[in-house]
PDB file of N, CA and C in Angstrom:
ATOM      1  N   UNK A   1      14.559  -3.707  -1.134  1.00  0.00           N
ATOM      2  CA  UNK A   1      13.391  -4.547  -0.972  1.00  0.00           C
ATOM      3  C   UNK A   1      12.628  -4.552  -2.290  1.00  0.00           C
ATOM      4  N   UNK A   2      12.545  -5.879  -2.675  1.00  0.00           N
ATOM      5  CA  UNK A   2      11.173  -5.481  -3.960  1.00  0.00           C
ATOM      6  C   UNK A   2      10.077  -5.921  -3.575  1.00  0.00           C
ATOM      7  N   UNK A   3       9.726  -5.399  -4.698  1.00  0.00           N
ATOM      8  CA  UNK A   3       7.610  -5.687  -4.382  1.00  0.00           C
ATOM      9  C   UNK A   3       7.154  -6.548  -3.721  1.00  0.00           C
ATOM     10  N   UNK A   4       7.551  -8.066  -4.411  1.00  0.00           N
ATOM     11  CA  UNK A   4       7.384  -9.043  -3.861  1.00  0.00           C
ATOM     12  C   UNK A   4       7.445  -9.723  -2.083  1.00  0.00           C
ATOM     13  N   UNK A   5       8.764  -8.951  -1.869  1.00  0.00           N
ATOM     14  CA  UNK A   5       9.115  -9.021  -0.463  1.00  0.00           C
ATOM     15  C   UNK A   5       7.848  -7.970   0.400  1.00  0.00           C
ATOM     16  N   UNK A   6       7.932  -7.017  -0.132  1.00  0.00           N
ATOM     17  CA  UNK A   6       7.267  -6.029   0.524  1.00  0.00           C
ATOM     18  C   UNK A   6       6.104  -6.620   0.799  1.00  0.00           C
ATOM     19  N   UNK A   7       5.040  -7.162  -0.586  1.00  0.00           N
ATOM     20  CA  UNK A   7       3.784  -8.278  -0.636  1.00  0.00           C
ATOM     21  C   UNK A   7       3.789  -9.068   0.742  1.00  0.00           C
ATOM     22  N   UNK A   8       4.743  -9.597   0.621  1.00  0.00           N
ATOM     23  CA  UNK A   8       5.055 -10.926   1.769  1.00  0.00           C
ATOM     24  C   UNK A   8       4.437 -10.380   3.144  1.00  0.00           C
ATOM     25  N   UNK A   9       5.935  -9.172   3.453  1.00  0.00           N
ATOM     26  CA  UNK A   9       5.377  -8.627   4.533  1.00  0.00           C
ATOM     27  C   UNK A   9       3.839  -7.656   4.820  1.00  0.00           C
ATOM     28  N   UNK A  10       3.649  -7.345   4.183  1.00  0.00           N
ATOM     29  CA  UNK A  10       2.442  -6.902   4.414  1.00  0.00           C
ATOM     30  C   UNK A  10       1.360  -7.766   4.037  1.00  0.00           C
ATOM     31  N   UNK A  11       1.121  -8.596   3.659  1.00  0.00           N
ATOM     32  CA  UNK A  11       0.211 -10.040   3.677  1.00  0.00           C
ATOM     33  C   UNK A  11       0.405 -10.331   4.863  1.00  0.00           C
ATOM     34  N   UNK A  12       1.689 -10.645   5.438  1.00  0.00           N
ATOM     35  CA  UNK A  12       1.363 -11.261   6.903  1.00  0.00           C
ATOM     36  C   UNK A  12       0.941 -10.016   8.043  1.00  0.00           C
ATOM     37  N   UNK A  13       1.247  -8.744   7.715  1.00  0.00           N
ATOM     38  CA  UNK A  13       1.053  -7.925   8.677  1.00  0.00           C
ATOM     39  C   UNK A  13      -0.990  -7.507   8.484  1.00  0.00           C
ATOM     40  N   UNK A  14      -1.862  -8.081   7.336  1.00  0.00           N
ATOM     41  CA  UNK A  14      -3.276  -7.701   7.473  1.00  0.00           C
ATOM     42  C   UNK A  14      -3.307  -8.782   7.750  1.00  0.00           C
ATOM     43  N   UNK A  15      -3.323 -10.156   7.727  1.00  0.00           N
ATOM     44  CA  UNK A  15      -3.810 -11.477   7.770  1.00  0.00           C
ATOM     45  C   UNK A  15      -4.988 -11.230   9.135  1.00  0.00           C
ATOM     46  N   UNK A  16      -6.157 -11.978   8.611  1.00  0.00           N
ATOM     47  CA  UNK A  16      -6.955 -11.497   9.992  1.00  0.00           C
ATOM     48  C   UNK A  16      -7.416 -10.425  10.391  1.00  0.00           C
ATOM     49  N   UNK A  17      -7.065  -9.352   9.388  1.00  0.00           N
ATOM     50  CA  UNK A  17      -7.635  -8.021   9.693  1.00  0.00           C
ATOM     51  C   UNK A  17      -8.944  -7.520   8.570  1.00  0.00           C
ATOM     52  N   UNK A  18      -9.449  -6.725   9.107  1.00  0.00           N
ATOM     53  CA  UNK A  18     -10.596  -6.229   7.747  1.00  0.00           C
ATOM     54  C   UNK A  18     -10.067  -5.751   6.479  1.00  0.00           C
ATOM     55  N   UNK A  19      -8.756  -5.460   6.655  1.00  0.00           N
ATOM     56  CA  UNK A  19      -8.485  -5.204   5.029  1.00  0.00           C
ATOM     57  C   UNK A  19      -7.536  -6.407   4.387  1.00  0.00           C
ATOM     58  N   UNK A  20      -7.394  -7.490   5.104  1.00  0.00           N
ATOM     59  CA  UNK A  20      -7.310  -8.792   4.345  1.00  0.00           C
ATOM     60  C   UNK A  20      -8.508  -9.006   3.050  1.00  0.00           C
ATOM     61  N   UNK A  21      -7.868  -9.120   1.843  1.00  0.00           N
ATOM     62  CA  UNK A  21      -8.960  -9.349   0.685  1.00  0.00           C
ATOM     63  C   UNK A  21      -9.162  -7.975   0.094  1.00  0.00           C
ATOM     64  N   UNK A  22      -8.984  -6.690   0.558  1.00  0.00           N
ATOM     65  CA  UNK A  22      -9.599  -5.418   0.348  1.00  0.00           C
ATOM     66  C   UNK A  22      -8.386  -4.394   0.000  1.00  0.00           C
ATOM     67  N   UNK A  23      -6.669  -5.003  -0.094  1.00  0.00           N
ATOM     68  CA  UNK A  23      -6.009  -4.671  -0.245  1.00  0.00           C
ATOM     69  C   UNK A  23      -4.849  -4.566  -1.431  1.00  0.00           C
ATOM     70  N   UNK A  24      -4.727  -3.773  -2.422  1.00  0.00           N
ATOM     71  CA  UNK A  24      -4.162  -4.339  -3.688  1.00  0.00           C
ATOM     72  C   UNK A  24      -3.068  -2.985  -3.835  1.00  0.00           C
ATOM     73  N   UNK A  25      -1.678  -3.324  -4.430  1.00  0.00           N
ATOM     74  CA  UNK A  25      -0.836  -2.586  -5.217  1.00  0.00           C
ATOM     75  C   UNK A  25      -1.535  -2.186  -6.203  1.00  0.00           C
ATOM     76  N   UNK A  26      -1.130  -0.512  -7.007  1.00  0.00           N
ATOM     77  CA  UNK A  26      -1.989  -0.077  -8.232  1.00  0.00           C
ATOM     78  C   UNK A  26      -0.660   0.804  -8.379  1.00  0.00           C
ATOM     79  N   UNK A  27      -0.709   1.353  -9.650  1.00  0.00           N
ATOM     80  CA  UNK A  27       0.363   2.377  -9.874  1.00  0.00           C
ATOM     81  C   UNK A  27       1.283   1.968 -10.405  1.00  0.00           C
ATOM     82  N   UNK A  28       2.593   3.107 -10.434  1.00  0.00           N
ATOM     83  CA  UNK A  28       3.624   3.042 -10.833  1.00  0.00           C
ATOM     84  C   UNK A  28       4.577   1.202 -10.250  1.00  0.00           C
ATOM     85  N   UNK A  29       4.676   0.661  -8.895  1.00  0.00           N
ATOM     86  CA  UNK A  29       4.852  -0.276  -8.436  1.00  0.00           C
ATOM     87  C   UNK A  29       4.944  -1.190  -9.681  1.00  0.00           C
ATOM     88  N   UNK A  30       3.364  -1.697  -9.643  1.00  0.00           N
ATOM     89  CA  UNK A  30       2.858  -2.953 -10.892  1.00  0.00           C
ATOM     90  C   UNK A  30       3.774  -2.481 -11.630  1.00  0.00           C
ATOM     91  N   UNK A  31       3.840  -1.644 -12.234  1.00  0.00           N
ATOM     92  CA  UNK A  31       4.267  -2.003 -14.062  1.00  0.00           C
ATOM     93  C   UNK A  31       5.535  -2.161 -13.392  1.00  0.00           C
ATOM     94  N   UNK A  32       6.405  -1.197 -12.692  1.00  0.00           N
ATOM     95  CA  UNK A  32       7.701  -1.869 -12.224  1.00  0.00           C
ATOM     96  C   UNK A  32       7.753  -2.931 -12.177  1.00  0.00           C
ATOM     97  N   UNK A  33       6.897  -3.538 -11.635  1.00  0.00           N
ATOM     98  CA  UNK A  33       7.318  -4.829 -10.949  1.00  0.00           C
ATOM     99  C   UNK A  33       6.998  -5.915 -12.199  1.00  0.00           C
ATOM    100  N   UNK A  34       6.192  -5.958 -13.047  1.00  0.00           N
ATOM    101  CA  UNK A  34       6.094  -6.403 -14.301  1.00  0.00           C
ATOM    102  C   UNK A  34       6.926  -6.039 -15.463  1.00  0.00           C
ATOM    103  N   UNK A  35       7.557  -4.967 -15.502  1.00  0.00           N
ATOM    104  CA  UNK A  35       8.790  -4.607 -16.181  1.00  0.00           C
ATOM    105  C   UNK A  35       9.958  -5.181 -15.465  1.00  0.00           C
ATOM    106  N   UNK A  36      10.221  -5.661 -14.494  1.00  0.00           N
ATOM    107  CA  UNK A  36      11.358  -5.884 -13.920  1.00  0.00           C
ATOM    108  C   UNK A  36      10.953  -6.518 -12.266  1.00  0.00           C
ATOM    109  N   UNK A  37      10.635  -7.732 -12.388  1.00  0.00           N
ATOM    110  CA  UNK A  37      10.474  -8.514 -10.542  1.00  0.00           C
ATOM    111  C   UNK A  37      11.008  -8.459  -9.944  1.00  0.00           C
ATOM    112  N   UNK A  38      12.521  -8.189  -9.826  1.00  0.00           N
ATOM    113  CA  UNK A  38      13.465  -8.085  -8.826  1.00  0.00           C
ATOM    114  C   UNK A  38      14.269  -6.675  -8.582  1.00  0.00           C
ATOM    115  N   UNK A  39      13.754  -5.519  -9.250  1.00  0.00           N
ATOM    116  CA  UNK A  39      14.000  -4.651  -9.314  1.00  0.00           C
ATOM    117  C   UNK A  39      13.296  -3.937  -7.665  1.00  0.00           C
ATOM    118  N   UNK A  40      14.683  -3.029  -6.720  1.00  0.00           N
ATOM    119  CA  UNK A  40      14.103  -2.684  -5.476  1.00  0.00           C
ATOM    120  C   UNK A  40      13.279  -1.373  -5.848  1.00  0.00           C
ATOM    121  N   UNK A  41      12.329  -1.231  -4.884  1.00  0.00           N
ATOM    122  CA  UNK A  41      11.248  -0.475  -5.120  1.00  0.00           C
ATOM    123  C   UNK A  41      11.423   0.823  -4.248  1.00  0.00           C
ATOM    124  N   UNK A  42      11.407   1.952  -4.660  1.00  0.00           N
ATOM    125  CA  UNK A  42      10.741   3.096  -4.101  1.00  0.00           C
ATOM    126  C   UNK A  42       9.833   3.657  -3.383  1.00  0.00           C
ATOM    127  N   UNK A  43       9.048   3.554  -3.742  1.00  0.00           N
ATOM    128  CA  UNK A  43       7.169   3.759  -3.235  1.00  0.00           C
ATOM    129  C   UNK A  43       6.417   2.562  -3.894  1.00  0.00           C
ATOM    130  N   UNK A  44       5.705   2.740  -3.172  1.00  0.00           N
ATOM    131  CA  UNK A  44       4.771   1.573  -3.433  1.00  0.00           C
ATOM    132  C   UNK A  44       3.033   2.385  -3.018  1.00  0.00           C
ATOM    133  N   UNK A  45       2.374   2.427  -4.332  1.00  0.00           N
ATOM    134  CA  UNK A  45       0.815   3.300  -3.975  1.00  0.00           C
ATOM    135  C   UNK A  45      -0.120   1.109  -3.386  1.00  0.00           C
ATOM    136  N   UNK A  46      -1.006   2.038  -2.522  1.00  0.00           N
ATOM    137  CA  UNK A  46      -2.085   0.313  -1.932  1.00  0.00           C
ATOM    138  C   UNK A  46      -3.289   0.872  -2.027  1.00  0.00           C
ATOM    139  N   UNK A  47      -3.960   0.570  -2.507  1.00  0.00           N
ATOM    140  CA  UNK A  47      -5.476   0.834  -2.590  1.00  0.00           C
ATOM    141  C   UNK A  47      -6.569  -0.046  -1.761  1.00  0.00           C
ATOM    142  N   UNK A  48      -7.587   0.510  -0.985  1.00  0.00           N
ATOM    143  CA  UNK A  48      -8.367  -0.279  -0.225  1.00  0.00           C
ATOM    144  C   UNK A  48      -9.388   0.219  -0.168  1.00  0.00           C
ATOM    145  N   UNK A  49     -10.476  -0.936  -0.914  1.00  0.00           N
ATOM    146  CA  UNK A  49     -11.749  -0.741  -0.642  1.00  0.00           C
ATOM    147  C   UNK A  49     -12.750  -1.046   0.441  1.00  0.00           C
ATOM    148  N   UNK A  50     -12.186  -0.485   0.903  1.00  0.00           N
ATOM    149  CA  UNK A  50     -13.205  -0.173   2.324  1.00  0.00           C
ATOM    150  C   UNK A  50     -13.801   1.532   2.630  1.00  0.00           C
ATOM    151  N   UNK A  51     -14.552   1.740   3.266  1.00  0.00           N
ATOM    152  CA  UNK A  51     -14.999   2.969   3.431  1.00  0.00           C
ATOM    153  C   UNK A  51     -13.769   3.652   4.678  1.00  0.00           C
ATOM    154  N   UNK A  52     -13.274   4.327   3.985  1.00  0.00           N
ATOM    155  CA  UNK A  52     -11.953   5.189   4.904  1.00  0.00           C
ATOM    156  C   UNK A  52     -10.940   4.023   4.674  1.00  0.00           C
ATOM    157  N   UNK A  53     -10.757   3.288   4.496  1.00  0.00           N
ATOM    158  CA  UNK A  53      -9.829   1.767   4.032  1.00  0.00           C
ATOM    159  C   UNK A  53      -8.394   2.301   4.369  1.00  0.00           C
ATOM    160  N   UNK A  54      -8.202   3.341   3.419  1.00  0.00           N
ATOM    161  CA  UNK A  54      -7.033   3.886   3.083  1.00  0.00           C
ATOM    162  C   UNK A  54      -6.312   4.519   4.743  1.00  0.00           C
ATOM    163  N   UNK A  55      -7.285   5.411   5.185  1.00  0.00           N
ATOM    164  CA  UNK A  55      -6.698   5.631   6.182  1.00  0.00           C
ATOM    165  C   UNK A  55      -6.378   5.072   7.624  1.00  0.00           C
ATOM    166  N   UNK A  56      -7.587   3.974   7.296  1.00  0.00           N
ATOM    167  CA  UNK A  56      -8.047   3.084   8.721  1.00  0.00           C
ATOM    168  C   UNK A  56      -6.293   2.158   8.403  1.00  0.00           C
ATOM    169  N   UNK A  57      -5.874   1.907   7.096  1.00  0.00           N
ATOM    170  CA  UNK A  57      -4.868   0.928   6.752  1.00  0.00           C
ATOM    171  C   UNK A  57      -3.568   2.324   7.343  1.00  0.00           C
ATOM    172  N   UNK A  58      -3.179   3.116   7.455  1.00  0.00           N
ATOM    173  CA  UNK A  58      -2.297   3.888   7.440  1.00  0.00           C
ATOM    174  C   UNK A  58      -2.104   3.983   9.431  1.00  0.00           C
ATOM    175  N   UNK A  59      -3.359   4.504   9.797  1.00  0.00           N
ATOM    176  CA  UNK A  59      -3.012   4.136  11.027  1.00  0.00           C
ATOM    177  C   UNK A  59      -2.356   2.578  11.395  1.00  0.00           C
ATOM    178  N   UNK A  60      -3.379   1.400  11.004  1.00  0.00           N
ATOM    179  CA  UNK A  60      -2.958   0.337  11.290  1.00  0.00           C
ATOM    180  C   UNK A  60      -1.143   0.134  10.957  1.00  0.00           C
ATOM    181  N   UNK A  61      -0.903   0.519   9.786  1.00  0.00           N
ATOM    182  CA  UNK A  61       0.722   0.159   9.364  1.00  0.00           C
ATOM    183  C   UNK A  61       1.541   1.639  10.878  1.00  0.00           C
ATOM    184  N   UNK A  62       0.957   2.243  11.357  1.00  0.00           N
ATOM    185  CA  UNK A  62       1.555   2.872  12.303  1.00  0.00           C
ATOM    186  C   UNK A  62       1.697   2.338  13.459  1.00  0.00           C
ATOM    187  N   UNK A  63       0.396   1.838  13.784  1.00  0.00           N
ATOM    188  CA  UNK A  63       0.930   0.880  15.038  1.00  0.00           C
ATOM    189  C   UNK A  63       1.641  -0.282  15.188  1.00  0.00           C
ATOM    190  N   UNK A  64       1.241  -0.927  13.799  1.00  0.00           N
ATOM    191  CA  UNK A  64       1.897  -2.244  13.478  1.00  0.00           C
ATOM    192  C   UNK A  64       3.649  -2.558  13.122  1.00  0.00           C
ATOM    193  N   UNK A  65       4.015  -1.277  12.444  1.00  0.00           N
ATOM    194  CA  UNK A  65       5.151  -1.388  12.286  1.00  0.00           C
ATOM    195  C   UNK A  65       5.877   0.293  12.765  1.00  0.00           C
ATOM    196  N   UNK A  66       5.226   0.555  14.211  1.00  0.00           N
ATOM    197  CA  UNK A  66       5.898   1.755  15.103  1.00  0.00           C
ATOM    198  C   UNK A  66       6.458   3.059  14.305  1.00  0.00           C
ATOM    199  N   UNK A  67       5.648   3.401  12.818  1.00  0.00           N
ATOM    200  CA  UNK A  67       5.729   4.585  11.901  1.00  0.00           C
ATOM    201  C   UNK A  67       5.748   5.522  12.827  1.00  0.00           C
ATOM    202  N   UNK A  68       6.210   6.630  11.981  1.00  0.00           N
ATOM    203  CA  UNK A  68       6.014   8.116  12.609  1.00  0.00           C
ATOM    204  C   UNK A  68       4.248   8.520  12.126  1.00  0.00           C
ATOM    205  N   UNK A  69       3.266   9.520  12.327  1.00  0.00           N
ATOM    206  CA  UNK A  69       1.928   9.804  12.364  1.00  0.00           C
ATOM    207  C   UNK A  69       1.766   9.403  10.664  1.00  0.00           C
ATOM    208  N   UNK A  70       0.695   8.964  10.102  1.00  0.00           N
ATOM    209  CA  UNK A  70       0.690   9.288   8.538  1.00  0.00           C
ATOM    210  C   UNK A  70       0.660  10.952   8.633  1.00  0.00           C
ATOM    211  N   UNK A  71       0.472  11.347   7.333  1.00  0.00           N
ATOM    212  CA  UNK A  71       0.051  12.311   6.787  1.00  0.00           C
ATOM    213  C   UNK A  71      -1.177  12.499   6.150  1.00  0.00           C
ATOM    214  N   UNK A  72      -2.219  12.977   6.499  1.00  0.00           N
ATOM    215  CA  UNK A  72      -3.665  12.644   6.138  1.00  0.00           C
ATOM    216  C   UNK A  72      -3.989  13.695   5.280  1.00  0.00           C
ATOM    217  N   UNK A  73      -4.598  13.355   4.129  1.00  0.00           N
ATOM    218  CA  UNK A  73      -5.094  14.405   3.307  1.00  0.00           C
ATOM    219  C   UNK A  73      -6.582  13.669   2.920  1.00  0.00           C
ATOM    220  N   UNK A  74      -7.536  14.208   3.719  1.00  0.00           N
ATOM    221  CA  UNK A  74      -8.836  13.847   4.206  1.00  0.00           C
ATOM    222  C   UNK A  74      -9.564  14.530   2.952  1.00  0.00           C
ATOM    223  N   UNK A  75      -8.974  15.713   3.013  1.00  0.00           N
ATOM    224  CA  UNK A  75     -10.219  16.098   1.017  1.00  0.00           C
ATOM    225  C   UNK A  75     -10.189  15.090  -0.044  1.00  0.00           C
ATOM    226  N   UNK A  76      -8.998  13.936   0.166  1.00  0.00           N
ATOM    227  CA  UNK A  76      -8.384  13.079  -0.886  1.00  0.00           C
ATOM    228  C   UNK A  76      -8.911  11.853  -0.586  1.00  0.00           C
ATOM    229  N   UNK A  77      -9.362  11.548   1.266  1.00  0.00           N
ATOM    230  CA  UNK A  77      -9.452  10.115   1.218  1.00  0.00           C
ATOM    231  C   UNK A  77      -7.818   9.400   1.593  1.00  0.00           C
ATOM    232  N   UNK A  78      -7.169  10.101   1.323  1.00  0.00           N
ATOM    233  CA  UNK A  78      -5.656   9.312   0.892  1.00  0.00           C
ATOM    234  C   UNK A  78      -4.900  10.067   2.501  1.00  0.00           C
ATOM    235  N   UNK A  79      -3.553   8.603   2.438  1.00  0.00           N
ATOM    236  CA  UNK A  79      -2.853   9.060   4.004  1.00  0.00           C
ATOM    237  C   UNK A  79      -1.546   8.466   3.400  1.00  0.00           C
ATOM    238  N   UNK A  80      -0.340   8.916   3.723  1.00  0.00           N
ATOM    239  CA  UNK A  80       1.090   8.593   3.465  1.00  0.00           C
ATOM    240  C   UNK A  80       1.545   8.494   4.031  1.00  0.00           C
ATOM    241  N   UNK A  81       2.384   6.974   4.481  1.00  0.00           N
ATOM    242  CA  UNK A  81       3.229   6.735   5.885  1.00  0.00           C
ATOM    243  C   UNK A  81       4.335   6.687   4.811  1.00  0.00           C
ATOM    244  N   UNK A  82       5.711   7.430   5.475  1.00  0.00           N
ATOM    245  CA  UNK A  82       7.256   6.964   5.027  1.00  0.00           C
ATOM    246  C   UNK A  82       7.787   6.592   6.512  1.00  0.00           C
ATOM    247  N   UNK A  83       8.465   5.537   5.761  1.00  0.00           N
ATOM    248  CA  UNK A  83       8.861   4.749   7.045  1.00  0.00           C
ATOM    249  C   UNK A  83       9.935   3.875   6.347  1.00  0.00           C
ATOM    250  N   UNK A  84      10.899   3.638   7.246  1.00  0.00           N
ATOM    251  CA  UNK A  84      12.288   2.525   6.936  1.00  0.00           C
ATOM    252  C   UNK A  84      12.046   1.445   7.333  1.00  0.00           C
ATOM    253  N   UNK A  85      12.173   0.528   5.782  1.00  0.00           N
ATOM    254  CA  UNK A  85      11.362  -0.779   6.340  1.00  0.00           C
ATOM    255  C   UNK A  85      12.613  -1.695   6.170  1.00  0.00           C
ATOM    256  N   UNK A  86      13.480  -2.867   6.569  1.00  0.00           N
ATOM    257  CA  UNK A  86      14.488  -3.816   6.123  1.00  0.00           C
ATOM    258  C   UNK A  86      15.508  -2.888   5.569  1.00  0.00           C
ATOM    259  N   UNK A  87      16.747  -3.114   5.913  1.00  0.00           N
ATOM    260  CA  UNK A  87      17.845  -2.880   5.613  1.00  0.00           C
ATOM    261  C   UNK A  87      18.181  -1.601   5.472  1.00  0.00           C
ATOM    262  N   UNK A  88      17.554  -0.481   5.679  1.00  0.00           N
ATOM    263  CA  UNK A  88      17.358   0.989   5.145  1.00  0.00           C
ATOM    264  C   UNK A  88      16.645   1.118   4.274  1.00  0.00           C
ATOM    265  N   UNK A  89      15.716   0.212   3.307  1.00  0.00           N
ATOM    266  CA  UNK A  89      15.523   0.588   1.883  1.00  0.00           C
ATOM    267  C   UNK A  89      14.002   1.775   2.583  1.00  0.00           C
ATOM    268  N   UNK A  90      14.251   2.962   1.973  1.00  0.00           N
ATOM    269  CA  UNK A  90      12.637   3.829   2.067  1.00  0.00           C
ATOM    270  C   UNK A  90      11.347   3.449   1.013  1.00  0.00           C
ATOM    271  N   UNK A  91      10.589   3.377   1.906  1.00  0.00           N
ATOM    272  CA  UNK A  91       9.190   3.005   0.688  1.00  0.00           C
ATOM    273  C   UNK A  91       8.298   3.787   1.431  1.00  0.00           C
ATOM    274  N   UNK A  92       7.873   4.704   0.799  1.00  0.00           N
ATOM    275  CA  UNK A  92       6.307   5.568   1.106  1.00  0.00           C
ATOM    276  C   UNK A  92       5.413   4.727   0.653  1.00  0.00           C
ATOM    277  N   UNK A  93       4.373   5.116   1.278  1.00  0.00           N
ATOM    278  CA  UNK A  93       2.949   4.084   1.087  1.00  0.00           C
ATOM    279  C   UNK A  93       1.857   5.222   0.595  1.00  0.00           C
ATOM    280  N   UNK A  94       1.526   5.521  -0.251  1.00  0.00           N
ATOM    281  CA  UNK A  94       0.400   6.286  -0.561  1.00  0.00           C
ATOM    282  C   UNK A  94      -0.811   5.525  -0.402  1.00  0.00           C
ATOM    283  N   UNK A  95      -1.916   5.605   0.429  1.00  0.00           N
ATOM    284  CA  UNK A  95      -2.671   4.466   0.842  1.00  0.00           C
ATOM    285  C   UNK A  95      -4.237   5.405   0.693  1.00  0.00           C
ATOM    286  N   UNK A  96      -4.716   5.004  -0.408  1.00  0.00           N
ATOM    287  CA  UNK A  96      -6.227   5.264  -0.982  1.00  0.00           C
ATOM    288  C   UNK A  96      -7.795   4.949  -0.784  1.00  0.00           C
ATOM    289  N   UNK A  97      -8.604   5.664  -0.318  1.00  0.00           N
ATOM    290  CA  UNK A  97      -9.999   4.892   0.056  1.00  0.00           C
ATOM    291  C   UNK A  97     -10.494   4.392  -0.777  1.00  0.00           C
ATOM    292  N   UNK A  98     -11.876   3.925  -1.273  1.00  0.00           N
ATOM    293  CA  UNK A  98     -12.695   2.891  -1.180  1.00  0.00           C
ATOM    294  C   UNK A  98     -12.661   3.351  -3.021  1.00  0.00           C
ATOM    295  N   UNK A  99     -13.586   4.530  -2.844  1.00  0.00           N
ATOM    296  CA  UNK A  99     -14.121   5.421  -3.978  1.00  0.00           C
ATOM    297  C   UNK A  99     -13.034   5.597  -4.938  1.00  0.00           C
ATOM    298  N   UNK A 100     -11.796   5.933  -4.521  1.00  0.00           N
ATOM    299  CA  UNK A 100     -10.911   6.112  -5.308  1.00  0.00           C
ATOM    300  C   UNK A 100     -10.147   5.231  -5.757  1.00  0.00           C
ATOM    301  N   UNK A 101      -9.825   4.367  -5.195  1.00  0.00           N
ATOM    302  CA  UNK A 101      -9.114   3.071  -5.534  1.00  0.00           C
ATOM    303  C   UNK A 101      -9.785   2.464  -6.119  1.00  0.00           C
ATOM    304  N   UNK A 102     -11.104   1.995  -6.432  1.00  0.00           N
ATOM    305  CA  UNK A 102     -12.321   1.794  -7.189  1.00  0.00           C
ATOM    306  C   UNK A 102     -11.967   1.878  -8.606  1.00  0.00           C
ATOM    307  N   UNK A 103     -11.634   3.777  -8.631  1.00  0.00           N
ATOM    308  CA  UNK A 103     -11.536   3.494 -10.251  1.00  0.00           C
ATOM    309  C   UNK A 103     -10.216   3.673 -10.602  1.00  0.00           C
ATOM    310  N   UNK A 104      -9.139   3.703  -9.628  1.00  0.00           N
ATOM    311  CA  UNK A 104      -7.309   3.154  -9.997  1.00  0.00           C
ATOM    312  C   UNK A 104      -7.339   2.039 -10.367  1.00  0.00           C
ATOM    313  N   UNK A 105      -7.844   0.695  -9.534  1.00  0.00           N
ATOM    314  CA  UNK A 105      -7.593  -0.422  -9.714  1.00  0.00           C
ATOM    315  C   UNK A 105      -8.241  -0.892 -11.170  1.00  0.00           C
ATOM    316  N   UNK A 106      -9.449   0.089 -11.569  1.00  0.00           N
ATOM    317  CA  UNK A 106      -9.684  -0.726 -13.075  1.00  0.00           C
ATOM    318  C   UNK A 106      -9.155  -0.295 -13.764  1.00  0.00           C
ATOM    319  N   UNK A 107      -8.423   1.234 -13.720  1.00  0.00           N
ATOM    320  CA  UNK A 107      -7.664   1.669 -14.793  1.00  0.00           C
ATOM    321  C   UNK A 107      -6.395   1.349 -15.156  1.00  0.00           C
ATOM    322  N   UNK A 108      -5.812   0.377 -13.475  1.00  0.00           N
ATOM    323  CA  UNK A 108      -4.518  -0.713 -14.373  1.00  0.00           C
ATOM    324  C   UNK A 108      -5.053  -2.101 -13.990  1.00  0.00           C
ATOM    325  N   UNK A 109      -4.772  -2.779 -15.044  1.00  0.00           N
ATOM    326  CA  UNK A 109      -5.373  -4.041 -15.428  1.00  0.00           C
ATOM    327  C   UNK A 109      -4.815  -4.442 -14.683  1.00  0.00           C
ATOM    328  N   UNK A 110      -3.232  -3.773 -14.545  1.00  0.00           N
ATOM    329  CA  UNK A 110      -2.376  -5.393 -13.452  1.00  0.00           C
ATOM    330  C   UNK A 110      -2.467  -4.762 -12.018  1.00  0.00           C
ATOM    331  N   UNK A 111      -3.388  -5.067 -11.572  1.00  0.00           N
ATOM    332  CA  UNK A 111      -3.087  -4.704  -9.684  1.00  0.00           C
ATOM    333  C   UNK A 111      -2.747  -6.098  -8.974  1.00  0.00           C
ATOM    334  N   UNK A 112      -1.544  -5.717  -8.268  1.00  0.00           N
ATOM    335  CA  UNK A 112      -1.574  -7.261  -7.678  1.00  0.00           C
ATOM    336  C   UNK A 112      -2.211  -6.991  -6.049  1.00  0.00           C
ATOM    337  N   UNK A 113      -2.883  -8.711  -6.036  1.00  0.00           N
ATOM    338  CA  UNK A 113      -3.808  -8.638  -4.579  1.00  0.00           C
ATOM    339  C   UNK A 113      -2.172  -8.669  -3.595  1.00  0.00           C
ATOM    340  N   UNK A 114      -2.940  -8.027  -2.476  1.00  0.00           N
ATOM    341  CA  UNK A 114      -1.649  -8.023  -1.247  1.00  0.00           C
ATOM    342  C   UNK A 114      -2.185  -9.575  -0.871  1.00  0.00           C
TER     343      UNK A 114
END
């Protein structure tokens, strides 16, 4: 799966939700995916500015796409669903709150919006 695909699906899976608009790729991903667009992806970090964003988005991708529990690391703000998404490919989601994704997203220029 690459980025792009992944984008797709998860654009249609917030559409209508509160973290529609509040949701962006940051990290290692981007430059992949700007070094190489069709290159399949690994992990993928999402940043969301919302207050708890990160984790309120981690539950949601649990119910939405029947994950096993995230992994919550609440001193961090941050929650990690791994989950098998299309064809077998694995992509962990490292999924970031408000405060912190704040200052990821300015420190890479290229975040793409979900």
């Amino acid at each position: 799966m690459t980025l792009r695909e992944l984008r797709e699906l998860l654009t249609r899976a917030i559409k209508d939700t509160e973290f529609e608009n509040h949701t962006y790729f940051a990290g290692g991903c981007v430059r992949d995916f700007l070094l190489n667009p069709d290159a399949a992806i690994i992990e993928a970090d999402i940043a969301v500015e919302l207050p708890e964003g990160g984790i309120k988005l981690a539950y949601f991708f649990q119910e939405k796409f029947n994950t096993p529990a995230p992994v919550i690391h609440k001193s961090f703000g941050t929650a990690k669903i791994i989950n098998i998404f299309l064809l077998m490919f694995m992509v962990t989601f490292t999924v970031m709150i408000s405060n912190m994704c704040h200052t990821i997203t300015h420190m890479y220029c290229s975040v793409c919006y979900l």
